[in-house]
PDB file of N, CA and C in Angstrom:
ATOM      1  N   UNK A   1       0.874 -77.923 -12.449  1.00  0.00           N
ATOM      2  CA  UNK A   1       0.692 -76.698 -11.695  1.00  0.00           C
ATOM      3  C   UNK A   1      -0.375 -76.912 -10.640  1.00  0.00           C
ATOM      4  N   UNK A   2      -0.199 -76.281  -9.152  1.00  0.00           N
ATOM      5  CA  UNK A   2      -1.115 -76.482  -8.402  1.00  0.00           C
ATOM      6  C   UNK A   2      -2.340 -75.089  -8.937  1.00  0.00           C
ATOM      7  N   UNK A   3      -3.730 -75.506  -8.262  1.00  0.00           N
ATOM      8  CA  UNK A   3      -4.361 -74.888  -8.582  1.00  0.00           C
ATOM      9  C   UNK A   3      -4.169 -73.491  -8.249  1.00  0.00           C
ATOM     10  N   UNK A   4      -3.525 -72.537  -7.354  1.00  0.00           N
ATOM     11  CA  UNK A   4      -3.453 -71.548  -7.441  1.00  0.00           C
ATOM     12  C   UNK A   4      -2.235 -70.889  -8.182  1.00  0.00           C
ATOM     13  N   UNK A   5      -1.834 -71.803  -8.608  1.00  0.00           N
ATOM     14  CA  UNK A   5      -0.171 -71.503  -9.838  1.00  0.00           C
ATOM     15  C   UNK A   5      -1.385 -71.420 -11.319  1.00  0.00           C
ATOM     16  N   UNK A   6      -2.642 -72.094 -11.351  1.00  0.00           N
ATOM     17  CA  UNK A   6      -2.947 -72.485 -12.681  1.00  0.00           C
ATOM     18  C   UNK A   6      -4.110 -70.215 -11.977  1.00  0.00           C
ATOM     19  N   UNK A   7      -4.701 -70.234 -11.547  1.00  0.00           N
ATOM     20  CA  UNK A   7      -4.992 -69.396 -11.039  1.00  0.00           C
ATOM     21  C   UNK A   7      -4.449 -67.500 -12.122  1.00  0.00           C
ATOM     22  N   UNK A   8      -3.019 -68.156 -11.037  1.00  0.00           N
ATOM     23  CA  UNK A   8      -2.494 -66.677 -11.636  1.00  0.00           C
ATOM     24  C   UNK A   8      -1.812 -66.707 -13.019  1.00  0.00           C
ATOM     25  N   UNK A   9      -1.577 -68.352 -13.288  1.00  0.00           N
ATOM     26  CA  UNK A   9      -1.068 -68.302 -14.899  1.00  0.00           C
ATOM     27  C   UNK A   9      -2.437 -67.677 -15.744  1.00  0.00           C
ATOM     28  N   UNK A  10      -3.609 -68.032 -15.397  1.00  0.00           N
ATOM     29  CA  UNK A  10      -4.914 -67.351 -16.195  1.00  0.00           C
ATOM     30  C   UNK A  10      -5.110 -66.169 -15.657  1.00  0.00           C
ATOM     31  N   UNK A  11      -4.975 -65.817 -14.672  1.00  0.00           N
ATOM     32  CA  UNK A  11      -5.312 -63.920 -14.157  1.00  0.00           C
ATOM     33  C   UNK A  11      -7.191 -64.281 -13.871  1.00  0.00           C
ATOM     34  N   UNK A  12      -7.408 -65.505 -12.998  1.00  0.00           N
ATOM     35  CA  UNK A  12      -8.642 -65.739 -12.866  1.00  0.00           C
ATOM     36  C   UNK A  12      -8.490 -66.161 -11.373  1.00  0.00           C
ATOM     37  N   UNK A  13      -9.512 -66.035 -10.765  1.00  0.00           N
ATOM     38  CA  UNK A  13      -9.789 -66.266  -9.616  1.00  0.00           C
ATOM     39  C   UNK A  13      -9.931 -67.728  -9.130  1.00  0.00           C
ATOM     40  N   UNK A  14      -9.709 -68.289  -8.055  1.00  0.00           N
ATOM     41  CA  UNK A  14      -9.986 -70.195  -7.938  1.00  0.00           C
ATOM     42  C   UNK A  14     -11.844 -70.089  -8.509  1.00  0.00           C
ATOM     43  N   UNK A  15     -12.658 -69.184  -8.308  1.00  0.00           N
ATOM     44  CA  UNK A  15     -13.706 -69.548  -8.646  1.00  0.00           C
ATOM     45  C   UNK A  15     -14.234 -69.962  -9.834  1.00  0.00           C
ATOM     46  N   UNK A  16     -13.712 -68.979 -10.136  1.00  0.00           N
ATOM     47  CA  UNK A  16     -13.865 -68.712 -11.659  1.00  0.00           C
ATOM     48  C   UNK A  16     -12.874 -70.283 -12.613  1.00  0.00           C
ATOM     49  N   UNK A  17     -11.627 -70.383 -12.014  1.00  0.00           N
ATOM     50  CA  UNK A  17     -11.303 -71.953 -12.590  1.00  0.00           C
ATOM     51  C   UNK A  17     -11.821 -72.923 -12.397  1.00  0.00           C
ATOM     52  N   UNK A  18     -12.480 -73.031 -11.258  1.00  0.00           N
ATOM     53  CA  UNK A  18     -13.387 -74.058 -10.613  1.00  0.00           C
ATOM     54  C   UNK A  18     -14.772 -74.197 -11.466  1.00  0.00           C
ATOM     55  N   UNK A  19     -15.081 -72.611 -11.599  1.00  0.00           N
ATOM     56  CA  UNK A  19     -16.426 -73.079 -12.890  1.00  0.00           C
ATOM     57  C   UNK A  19     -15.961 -73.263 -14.493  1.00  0.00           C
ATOM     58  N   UNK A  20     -14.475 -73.306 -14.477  1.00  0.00           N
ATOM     59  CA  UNK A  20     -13.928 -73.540 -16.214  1.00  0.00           C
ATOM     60  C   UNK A  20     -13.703 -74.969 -15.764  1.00  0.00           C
ATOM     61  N   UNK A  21     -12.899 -75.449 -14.806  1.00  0.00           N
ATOM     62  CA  UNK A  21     -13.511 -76.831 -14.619  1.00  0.00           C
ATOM     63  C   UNK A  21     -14.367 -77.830 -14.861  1.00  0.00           C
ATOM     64  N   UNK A  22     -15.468 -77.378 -13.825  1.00  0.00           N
ATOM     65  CA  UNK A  22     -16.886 -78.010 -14.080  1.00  0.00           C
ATOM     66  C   UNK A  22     -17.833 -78.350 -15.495  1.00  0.00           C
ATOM     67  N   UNK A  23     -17.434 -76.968 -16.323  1.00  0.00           N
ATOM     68  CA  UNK A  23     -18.207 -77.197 -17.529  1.00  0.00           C
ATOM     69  C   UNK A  23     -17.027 -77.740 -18.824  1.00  0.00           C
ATOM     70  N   UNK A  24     -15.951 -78.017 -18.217  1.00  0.00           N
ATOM     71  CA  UNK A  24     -15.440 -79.115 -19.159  1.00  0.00           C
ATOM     72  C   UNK A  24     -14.137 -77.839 -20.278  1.00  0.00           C
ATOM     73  N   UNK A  25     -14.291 -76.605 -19.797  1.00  0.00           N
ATOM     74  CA  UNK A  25     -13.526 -75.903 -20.272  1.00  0.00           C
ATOM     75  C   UNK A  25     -11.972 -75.798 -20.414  1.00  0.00           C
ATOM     76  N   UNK A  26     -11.818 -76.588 -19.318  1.00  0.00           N
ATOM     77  CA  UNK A  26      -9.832 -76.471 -19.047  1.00  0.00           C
ATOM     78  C   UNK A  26      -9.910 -78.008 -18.375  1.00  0.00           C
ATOM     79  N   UNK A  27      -8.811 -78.557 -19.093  1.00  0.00           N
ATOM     80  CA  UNK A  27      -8.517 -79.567 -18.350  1.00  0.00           C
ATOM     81  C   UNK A  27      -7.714 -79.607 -17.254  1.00  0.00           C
ATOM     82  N   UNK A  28      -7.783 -80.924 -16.519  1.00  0.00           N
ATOM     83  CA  UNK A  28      -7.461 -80.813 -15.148  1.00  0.00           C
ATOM     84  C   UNK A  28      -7.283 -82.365 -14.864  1.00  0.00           C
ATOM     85  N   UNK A  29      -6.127 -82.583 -14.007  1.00  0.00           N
ATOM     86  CA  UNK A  29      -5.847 -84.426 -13.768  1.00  0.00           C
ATOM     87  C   UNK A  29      -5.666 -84.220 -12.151  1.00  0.00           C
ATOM     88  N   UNK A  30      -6.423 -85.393 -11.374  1.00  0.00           N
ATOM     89  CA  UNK A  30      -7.010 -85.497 -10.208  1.00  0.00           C
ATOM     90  C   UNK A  30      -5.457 -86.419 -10.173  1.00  0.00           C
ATOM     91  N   UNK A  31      -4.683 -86.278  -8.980  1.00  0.00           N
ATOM     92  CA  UNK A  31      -3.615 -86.952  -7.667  1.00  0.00           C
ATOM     93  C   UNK A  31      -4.320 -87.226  -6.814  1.00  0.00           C
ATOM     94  N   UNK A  32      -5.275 -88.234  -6.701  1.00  0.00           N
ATOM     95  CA  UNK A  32      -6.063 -88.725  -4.948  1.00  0.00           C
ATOM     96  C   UNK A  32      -7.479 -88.002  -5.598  1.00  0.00           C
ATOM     97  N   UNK A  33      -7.760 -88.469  -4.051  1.00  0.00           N
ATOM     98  CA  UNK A  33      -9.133 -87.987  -3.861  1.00  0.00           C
ATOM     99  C   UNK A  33      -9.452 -86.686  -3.864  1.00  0.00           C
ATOM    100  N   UNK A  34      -8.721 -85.886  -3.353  1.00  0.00           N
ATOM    101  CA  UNK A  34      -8.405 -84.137  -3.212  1.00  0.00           C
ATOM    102  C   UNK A  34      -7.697 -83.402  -4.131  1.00  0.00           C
ATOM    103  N   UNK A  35      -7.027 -83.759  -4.660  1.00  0.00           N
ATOM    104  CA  UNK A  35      -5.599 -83.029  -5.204  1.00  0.00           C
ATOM    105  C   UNK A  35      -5.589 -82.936  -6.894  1.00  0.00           C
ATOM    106  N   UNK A  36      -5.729 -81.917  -7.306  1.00  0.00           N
ATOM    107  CA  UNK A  36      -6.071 -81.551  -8.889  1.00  0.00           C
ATOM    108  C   UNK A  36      -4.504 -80.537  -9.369  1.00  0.00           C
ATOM    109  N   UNK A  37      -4.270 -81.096 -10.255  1.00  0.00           N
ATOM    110  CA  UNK A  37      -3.401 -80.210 -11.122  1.00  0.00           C
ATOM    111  C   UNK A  37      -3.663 -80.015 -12.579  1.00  0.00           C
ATOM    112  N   UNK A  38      -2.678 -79.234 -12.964  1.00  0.00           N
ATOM    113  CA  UNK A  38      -3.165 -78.779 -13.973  1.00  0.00           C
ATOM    114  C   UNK A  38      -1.631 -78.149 -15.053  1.00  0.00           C
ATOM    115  N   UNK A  39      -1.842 -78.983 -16.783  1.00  0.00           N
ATOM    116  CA  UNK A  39      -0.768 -79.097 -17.375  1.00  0.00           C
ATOM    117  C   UNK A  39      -0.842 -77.578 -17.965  1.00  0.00           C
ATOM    118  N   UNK A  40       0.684 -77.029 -17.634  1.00  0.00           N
ATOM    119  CA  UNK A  40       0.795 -75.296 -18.960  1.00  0.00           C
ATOM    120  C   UNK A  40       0.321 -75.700 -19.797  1.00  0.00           C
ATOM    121  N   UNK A  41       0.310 -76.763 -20.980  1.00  0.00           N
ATOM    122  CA  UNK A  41       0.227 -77.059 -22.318  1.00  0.00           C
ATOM    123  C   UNK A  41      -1.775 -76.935 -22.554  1.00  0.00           C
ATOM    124  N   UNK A  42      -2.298 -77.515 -21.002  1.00  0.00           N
ATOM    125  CA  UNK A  42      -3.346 -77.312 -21.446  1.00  0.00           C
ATOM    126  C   UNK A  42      -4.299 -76.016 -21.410  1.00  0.00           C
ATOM    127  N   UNK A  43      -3.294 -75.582 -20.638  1.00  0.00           N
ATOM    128  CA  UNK A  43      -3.553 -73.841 -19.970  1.00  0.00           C
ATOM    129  C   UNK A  43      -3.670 -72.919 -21.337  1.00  0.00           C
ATOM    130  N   UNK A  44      -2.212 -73.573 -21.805  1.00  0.00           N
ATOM    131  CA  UNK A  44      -2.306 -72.545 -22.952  1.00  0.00           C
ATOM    132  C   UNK A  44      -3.072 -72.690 -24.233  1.00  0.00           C
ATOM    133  N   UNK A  45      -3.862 -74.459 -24.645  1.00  0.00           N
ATOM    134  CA  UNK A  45      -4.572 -74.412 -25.251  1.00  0.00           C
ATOM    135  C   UNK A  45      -6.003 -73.667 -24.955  1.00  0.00           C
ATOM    136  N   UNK A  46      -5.998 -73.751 -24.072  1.00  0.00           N
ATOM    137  CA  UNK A  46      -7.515 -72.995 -23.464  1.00  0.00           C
ATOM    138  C   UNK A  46      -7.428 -71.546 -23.638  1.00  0.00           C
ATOM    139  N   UNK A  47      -6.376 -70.897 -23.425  1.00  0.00           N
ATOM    140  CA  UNK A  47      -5.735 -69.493 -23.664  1.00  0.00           C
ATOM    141  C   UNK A  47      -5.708 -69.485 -25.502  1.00  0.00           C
ATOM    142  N   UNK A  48      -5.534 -70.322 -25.923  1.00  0.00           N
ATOM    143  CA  UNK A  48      -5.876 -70.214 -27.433  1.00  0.00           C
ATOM    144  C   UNK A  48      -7.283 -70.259 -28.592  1.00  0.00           C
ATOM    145  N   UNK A  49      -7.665 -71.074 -27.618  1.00  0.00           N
ATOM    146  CA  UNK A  49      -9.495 -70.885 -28.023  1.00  0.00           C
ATOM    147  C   UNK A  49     -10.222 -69.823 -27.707  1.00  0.00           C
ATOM    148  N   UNK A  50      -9.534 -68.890 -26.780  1.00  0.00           N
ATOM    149  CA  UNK A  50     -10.105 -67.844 -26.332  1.00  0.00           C
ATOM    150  C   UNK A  50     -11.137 -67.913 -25.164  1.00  0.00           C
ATOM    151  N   UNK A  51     -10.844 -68.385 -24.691  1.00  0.00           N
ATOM    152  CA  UNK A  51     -12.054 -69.108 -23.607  1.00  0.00           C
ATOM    153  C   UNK A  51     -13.120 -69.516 -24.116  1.00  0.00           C
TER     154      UNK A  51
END
């Protein structure tokens, strides 16, 4: 999922994924130097821990 597909699958803002990012909360796999996606499977584990 691109990051604004991973976005509205959480009902969160890019900021707000960007700081679940950073602190290691949701995973995320880098394409290049720029380009981040992001797996449903891990979406929805993160959606299962409850944030």
């Amino acid at each position: 999922m691109t990051e604004q597909e991973a976005c509205d699958y959480l009902g969160v803002t890019r900021n707000t994924l960007y700081k679940f990012r950073k602190t290691g909360r949701v995973a995320f796999h880098r394409l290049g130097p720029r380009r981040v996606v992001y797996r449903q499977e891990d979406l929805d584990r993160f959606i299962q821990r409850g944030n």
